[in-house]
Protein backbone atom coordinates (compact mmCIF):
# COMPACT_ATOMS: atom_id res chain seq x y z
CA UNK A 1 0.00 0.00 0.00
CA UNK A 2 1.60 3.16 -1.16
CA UNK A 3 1.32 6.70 0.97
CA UNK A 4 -1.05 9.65 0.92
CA UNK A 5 -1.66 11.70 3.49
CA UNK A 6 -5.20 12.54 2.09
CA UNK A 7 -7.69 10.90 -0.13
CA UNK A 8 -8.36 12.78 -3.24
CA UNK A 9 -11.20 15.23 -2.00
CA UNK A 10 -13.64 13.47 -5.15
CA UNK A 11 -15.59 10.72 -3.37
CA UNK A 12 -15.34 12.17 -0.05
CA UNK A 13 -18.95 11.89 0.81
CA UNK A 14 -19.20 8.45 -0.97
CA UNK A 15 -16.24 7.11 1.27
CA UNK A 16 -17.78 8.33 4.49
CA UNK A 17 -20.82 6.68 3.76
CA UNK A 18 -19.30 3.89 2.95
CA UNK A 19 -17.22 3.84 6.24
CA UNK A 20 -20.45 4.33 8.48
CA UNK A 21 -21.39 1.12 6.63
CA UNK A 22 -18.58 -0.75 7.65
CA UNK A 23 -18.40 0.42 11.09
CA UNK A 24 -22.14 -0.75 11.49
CA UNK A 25 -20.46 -3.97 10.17
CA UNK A 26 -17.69 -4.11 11.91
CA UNK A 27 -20.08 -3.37 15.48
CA UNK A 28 -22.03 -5.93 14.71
CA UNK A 29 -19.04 -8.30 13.88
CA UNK A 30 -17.73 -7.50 17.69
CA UNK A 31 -20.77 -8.28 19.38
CA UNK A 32 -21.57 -11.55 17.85
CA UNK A 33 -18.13 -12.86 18.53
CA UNK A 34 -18.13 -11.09 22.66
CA UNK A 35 -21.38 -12.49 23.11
CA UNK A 36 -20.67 -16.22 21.89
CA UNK A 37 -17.49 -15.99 23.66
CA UNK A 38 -19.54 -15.32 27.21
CA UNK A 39 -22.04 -17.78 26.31
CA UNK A 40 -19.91 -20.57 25.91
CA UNK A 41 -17.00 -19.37 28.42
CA UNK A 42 -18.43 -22.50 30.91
CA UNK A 43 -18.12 -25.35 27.95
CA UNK A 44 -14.60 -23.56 27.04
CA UNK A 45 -13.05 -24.06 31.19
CA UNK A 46 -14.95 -27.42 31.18
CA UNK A 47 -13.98 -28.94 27.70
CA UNK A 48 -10.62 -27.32 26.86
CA UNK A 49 -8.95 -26.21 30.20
CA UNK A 50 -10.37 -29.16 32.36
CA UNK A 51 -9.32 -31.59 29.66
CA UNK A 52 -5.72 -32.34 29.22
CA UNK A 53 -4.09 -30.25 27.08
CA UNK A 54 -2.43 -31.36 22.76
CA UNK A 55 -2.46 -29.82 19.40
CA UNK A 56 -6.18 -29.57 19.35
CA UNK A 57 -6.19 -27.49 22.72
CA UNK A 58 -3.65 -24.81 20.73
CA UNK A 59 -6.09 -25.09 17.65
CA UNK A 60 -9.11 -24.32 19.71
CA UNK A 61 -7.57 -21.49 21.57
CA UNK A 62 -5.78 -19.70 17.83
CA UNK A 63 -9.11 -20.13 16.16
CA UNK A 64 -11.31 -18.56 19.32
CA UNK A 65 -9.15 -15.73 20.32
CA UNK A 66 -7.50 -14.51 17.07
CA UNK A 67 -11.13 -13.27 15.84
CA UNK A 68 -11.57 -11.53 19.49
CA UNK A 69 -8.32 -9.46 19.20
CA UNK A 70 -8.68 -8.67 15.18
CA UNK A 71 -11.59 -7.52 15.74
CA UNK A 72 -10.17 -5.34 18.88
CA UNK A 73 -7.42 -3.65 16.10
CA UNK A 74 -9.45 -3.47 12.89
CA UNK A 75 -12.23 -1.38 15.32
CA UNK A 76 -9.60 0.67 16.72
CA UNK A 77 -8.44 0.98 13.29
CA UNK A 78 -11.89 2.54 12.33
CA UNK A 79 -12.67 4.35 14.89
CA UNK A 80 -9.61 6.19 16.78
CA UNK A 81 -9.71 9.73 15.97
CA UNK A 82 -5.56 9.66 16.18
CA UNK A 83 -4.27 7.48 13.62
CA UNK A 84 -0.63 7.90 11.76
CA UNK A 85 -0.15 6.83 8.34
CA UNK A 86 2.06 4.29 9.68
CA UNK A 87 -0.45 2.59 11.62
CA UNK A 88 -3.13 2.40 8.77
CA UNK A 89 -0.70 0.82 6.88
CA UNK A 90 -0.41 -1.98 9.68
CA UNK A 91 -3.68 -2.10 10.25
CA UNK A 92 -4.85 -2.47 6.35
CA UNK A 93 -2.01 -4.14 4.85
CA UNK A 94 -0.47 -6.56 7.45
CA UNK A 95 -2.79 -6.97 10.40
CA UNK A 96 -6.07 -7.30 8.58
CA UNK A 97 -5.61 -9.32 5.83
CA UNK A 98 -3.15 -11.56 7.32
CA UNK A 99 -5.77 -12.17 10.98
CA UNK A 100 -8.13 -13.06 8.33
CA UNK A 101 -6.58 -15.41 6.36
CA UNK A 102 -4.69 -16.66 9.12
CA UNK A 103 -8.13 -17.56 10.38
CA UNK A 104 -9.22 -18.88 7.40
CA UNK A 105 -6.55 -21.44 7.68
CA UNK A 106 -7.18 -22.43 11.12
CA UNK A 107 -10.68 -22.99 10.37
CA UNK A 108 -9.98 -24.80 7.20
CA UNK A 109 -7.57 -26.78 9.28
CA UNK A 110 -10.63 -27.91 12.11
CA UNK A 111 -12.32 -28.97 9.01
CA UNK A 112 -9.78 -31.04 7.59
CA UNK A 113 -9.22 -32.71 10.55
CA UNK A 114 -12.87 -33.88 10.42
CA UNK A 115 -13.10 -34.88 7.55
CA UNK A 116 -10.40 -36.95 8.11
CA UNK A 117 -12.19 -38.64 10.93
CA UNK A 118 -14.93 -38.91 8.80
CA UNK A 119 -13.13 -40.88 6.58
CA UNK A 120 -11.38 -42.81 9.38
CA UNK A 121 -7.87 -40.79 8.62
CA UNK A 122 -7.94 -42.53 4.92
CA UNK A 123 -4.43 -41.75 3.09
CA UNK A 124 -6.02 -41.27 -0.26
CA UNK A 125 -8.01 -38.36 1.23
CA UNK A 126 -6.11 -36.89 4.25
CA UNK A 127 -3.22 -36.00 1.61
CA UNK A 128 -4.61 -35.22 -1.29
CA UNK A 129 -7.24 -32.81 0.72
CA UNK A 130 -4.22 -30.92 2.68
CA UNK A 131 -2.31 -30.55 -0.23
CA UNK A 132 -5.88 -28.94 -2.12
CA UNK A 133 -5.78 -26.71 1.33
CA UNK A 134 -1.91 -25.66 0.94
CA UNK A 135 -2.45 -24.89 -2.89
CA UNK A 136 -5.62 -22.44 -2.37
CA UNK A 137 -4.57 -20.52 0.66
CA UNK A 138 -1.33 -20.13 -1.41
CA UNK A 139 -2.80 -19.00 -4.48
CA UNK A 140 -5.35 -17.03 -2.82
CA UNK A 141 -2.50 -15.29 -0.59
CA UNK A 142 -0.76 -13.97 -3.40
CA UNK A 143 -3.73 -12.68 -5.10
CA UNK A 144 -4.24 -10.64 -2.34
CA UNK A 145 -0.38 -9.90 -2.44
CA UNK A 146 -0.07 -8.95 -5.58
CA UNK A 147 -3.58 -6.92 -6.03
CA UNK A 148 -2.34 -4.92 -2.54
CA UNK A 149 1.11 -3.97 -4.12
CA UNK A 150 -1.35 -1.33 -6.82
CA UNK A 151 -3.48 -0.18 -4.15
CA UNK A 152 -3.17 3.00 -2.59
CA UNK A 153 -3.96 4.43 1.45
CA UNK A 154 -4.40 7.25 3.76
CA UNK A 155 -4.72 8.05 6.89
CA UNK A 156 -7.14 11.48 6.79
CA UNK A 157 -10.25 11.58 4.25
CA UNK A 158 -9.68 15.50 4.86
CA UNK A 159 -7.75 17.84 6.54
CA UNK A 160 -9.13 17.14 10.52
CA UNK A 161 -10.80 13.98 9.57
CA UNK A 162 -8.67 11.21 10.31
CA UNK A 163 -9.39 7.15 9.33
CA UNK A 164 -7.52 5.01 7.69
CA UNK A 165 -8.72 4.13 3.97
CA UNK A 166 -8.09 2.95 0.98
CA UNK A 167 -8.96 4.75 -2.08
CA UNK A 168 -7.53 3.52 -5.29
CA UNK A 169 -9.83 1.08 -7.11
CA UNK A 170 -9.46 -2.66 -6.75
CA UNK A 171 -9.11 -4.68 -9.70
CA UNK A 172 -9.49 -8.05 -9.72
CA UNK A 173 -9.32 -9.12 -5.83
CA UNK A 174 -12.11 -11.52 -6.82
CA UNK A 175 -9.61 -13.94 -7.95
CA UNK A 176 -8.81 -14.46 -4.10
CA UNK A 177 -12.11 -16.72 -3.33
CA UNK A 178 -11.69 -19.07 -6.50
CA UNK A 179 -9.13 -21.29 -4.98
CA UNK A 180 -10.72 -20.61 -1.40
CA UNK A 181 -14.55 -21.61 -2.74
CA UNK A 182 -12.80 -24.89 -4.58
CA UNK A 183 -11.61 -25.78 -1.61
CA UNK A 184 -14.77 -25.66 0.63
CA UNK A 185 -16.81 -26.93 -2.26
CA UNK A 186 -14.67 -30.06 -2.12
CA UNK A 187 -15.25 -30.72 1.48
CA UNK A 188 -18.64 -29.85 1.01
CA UNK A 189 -19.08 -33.05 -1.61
CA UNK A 190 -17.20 -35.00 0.47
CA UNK A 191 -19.29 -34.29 3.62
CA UNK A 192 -22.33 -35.00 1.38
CA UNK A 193 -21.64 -37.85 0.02
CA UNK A 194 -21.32 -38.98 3.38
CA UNK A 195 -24.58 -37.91 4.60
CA UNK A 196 -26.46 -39.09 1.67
CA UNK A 197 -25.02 -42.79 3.20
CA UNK A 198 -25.55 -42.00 6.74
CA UNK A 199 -29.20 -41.16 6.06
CA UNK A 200 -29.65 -44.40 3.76
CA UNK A 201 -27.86 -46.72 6.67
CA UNK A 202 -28.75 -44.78 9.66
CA UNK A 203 -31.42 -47.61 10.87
CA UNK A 204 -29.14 -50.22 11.12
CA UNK A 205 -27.50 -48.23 14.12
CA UNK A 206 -26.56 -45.13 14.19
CA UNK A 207 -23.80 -43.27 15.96
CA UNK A 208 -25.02 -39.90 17.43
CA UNK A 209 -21.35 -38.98 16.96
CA UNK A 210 -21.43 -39.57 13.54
CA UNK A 211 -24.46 -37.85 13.41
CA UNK A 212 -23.12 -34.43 15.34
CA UNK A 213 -19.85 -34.32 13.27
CA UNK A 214 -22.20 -34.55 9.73
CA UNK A 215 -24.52 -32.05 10.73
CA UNK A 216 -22.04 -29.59 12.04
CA UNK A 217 -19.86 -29.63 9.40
CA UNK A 218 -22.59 -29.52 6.74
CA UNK A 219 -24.02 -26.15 8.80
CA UNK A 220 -19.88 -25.06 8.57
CA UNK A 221 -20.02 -25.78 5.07
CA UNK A 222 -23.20 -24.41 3.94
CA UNK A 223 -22.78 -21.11 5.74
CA UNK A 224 -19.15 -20.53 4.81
CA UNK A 225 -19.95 -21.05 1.41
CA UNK A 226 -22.37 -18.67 1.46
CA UNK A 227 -20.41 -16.05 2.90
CA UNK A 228 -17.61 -16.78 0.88
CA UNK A 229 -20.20 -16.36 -2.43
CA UNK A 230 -21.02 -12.89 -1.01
CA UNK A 231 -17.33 -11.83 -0.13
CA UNK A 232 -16.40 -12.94 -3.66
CA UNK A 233 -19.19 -10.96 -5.20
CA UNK A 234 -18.45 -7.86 -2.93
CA UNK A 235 -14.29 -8.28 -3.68
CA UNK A 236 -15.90 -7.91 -7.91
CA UNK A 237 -16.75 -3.97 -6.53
CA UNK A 238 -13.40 -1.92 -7.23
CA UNK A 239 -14.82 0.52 -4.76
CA UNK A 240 -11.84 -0.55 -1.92
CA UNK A 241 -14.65 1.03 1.17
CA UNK A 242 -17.24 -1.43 -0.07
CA UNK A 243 -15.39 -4.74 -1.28
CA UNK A 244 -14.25 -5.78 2.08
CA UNK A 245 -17.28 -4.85 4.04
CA UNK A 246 -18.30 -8.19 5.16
CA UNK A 247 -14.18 -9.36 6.11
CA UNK A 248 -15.16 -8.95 9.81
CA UNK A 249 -18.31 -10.94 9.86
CA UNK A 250 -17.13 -13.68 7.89
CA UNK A 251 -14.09 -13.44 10.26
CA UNK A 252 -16.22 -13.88 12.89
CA UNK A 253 -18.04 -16.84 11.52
CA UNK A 254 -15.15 -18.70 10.76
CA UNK A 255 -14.54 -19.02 14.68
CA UNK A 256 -17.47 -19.45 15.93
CA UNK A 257 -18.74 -22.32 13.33
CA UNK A 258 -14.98 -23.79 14.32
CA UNK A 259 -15.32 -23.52 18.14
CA UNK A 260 -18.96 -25.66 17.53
CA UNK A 261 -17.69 -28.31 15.67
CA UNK A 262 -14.57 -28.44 18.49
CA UNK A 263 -17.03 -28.10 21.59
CA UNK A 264 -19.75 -30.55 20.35
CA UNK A 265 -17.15 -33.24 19.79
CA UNK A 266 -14.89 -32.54 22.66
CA UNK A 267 -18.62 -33.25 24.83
CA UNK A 268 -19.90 -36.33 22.71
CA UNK A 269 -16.57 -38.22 23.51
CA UNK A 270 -16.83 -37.28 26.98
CA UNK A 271 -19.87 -39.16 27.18
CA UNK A 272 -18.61 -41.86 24.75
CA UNK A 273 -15.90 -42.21 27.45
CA UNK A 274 -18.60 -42.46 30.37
CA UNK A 275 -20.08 -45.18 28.32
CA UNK A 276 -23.27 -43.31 27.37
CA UNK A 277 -22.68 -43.62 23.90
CA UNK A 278 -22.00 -46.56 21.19
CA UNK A 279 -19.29 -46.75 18.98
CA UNK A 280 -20.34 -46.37 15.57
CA UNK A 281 -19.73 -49.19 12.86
CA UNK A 282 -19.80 -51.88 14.80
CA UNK A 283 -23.11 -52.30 17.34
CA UNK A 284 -21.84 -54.42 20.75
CA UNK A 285 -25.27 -56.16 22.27
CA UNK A 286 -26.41 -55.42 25.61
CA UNK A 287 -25.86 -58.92 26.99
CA UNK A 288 -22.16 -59.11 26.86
CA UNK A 289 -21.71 -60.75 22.82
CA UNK A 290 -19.43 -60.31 20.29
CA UNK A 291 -19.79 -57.34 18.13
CA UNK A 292 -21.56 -57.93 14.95
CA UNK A 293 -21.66 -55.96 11.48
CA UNK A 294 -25.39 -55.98 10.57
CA UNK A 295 -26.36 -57.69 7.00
CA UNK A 296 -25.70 -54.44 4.54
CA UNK A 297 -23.80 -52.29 6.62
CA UNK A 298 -21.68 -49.97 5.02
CA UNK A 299 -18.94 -49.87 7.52
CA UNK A 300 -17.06 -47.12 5.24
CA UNK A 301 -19.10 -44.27 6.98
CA UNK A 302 -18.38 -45.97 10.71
CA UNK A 303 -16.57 -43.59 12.77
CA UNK A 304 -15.28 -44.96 16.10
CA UNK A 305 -15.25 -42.59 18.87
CA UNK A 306 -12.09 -44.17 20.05
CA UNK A 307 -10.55 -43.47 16.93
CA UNK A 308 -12.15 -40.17 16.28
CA UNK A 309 -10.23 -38.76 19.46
CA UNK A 310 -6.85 -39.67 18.21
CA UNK A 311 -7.23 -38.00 15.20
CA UNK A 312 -8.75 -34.61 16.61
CA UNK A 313 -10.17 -34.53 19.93
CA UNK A 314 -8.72 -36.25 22.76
């Protein structure tokens, strides 16, 4: 982002509307993610802190508190009356767009981890999917990079009026959500195709974890790619004050959808572990007998709790 100290005085009014837009965004953004945050602080001290702590315990606590504290900066950003050029600059071109994709690769990261379960850790889709993952963030990163390099910033819309801005046009930022949206949309069929089998075998005995992990993810999916349709079609608007107007709520989402999935899993094998829930795949009878695979099972779709907790969430 090159300098200015002011934006070209055309636009002005334009821009400020804009910017009132976005701060009603960016309000609402900081709510949603305070208030989920208190209402879930009990399941977070009994589920993460009370729990010993791995890798999924640093996932949890990246992908819940990184959206709390960008969204802390990006309002200061938008709001402080006292802003250098320096600082907008940070805020904009660093500390914005790398909190949010950082984010986006955490939660893309929760994701592939359960789809790996899913798919009982499977080689031939635990690689190929992180290496899809890798690829698009990659791609998508240096769209952003090399789209940002053109773009211009300031940190006063006039004389006495100080917020930082962009104001050259944005051509082409679009490009950013093509690799991101294949992505998702290949989770998304996987997940699906999944579900379609669950529902078809699900009276033959059916694992309520399986169940929670399928409908959690497909609510992930489905509302991600949503947002991530909207983003896309916003990021086609060269108008820099209106492109990137929904960033912070799709921010937002990202962490909370995450922090579900982790939560509602992290509480079903707690009661798997207190015996209050079966194993899926396999169905043990009450009276003490061998476990049996019902006549037309399709064990593919089984997901052992056991072996669900190695992979993700011990």
């Amino acid at each position: 982002m090159s300098s200015s100290s002011t934006i070209p005085f055309v636009g002005v009014e334009k821009t400020l509307l804009h910017m009132q837009w976005g701060g009603y965004v960016q309000f609402a953004a900081s709510t949603l993610v305070f208030w989920s945050y208190f209402i879930t602080f009990e399941n977070e001290l009994e589920l993460i802190w009370r729990r010993p702590k791995n890798g999924v315990t640093v996932l949890f606590l990246v992908n819940r508190y990184l959206a709390m504290i960008a969204q802390i900066v990006t309002t200061y950003t938008q709001v402080s009356p006292n802003v250098t050029y320096e600082f907008c600059k940070f805020a904009i071109a660093y500390w914005q767009i790398g909190t949010s994709i950082l984010q986006l690769v955490i939660s893309n990261g929760i994701v592939w981890l359960c789809v790996c379960a899913l798919y009982q850790n499977n080689k031939k889709v635990r690689w190929p999917l992180l290496g899809l993952m890798a690829v698009c963030v990659l791609a998508g990163t240096a769209v952003v990079g090399v789209v940002g390099s053109h773009s211009k910033g300031a940190s006063e819309l006039i004389p006495g009026i100080q917020r930082c801005t962009v104001y050259t046009q944005i051509h082409n930022l679009w490009l950013f959500w093509i690799p991101i949206l294949v992505y998702e949309t290949t989770t998304l069929t996987l997940v699906l195709h999944l579900f379609i089998r669950y529902l078809r075998n699900r009276k033959q005995g059916a694992s309520h974890l399986l169940e929670l992990l399928l409908k959690d993810m497909l609510l992930y999916l489905v509302v991600i790619f949503v947002a991530f349709v909207s983003d896309a079609v916003l990021f086609a608007n060269p108008d820099p004050t209106l492109s990137g107007i929904l960033d912070p709520p799709t921010v937002v989402l990202l962490s909370i959808l995450g922090n579900r999935m982790l939560f509602n899993l992290r509480a079903e094998n707690k009661r798997a572990a207190a015996g209050m829930v079966y194993q899926s795949g396999d169905l043990e009878n009450r009276d003490g007998g061998h476990s049996h695979v019902g006549a037309g099972r399709t064990t593919g779709i089984g997901l052992e709790s056991m072996r669900f907790a190695s992979v993700a969430v011990p």
